[in-house]
Protein backbone atom coordinates (compact mmCIF):
# COMPACT_ATOMS: atom_id res chain seq x y z
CA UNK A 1 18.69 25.56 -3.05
CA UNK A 2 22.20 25.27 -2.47
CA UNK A 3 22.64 21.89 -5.01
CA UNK A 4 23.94 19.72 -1.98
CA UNK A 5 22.18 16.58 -1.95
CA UNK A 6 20.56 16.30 1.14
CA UNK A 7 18.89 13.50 3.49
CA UNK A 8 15.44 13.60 4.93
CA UNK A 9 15.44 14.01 8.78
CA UNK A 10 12.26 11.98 8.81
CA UNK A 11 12.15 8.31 7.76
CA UNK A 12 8.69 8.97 6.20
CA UNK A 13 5.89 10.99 5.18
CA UNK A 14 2.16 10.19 5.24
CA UNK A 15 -0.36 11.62 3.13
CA UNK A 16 -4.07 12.48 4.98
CA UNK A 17 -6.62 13.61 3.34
CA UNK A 18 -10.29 14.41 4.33
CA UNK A 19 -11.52 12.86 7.55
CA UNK A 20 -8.19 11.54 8.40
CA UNK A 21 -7.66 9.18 5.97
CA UNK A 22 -4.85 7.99 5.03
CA UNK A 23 -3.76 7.75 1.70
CA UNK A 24 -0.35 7.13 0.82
CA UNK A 25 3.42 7.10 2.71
CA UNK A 26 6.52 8.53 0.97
CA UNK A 27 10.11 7.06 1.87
CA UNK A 28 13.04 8.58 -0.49
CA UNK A 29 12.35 7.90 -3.82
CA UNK A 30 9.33 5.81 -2.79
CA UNK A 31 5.79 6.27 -2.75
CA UNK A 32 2.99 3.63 -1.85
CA UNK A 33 -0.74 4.48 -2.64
CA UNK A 34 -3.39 2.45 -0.37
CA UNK A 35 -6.44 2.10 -1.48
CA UNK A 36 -8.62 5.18 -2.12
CA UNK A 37 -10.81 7.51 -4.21
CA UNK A 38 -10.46 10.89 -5.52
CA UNK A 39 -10.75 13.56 -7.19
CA UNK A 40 -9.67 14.37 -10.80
CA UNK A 41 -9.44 17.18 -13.76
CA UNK A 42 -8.71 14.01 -16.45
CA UNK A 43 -11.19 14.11 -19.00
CA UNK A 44 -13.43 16.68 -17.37
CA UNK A 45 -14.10 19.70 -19.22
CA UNK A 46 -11.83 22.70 -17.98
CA UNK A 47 -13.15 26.15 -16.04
CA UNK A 48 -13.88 29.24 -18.20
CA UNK A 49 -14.36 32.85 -17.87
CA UNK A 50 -13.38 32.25 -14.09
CA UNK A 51 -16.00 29.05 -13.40
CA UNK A 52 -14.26 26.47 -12.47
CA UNK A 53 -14.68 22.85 -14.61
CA UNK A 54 -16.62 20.05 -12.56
CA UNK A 55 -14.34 17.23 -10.62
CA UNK A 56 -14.71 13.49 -10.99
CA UNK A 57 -14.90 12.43 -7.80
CA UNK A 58 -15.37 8.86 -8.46
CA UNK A 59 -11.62 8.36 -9.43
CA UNK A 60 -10.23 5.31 -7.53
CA UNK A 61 -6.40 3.94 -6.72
CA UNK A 62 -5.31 0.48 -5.56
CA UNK A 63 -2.37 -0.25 -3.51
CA UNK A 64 0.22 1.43 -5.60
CA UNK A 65 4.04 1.46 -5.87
CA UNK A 66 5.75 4.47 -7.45
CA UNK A 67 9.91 5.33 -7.71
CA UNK A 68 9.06 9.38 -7.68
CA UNK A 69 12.98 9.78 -9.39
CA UNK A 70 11.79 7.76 -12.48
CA UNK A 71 8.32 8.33 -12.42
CA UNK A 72 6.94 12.03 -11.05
CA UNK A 73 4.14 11.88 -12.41
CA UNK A 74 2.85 8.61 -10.64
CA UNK A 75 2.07 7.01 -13.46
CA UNK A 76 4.07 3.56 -13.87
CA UNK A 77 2.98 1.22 -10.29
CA UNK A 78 6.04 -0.58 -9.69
CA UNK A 79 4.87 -2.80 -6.93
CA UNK A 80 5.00 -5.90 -8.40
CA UNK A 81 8.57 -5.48 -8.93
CA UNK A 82 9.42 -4.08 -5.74
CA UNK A 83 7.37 -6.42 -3.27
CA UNK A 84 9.84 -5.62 -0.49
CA UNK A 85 9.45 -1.98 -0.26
CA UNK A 86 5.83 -2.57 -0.43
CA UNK A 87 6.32 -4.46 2.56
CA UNK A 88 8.17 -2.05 4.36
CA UNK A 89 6.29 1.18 3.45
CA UNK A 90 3.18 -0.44 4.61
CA UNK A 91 4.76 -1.45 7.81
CA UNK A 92 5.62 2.16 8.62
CA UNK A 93 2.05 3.20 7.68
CA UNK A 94 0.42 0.27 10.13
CA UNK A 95 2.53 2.18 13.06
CA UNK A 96 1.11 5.45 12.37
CA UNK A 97 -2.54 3.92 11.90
CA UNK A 98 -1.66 3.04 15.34
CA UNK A 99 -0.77 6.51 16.27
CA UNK A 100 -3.08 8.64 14.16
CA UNK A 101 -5.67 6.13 13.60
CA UNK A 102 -6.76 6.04 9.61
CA UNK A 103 -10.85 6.36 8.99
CA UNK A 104 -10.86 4.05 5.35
CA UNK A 105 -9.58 0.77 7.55
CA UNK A 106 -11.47 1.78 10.57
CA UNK A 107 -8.69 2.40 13.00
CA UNK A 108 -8.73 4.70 15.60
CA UNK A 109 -5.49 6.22 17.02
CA UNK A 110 -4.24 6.12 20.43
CA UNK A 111 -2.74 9.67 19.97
CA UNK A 112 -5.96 11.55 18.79
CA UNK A 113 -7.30 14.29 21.07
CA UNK A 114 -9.99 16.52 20.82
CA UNK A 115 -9.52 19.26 18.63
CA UNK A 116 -8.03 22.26 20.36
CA UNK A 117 -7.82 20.24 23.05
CA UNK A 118 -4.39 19.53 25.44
CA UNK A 119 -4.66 16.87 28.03
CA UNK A 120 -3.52 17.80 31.95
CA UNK A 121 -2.54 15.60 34.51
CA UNK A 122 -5.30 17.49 36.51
């Protein structure tokens, strides 16, 4: 707001979705897609009169590398050309599988708790 470039206090960001899935990781400028599907307006016909137009849910994404400063829209997947961030963002995601567990590879987190749950030392 101010125009001072800023840093990120956090190293990373990870994208769930649903049923805790996870779906992609954002580092700086980076942003790696793993494998998922979803939803999408793209050729669909659009809403009118206040109905809204029908999804395609059947949209898919591959493991996908995108520089977010040259490429907002997410549409140019770098990660042939960028092998070692791949490498690294996917690192930082396997941790937080760890954590948070990830329901499209089957992991289950050692942090998860019940929801609205706390655990005691009861």
């Amino acid at each position: 707001m101010t125009g001072e470039t800023t840093t990120s206090p956090q190293e990373a960001y990870y994208f769930y979705y649903r049923r805790n899935e996870l779906h992609a990781v954002r580092s700086g400028k980076w942003k790696l897609h793993f494998p998922h599907t979803y939803r999408t307006m793209i050729g669909q016909e659009p809403g009118k009169d206040g109905i809204p137009g029908k999804y395609d849910y059947s949209a898919e994404i591959g493991l996908a590398l995108f520089d977010l400063e040259q490429d907002i829209g997410e549409s140019n997947d770098v990660s042939g050309e960028f092998p070692e961030v791949v490498e690294r963002l996917s690192r930082l995601a396997d941790a937080m599988r760890v954590e948070l567990g990830d329901a499209i590879t089957g992991v289950e987190g050692t942090g998860l708790r019940e929801p609205g749950m706390v655990a005691t030392d009861d």
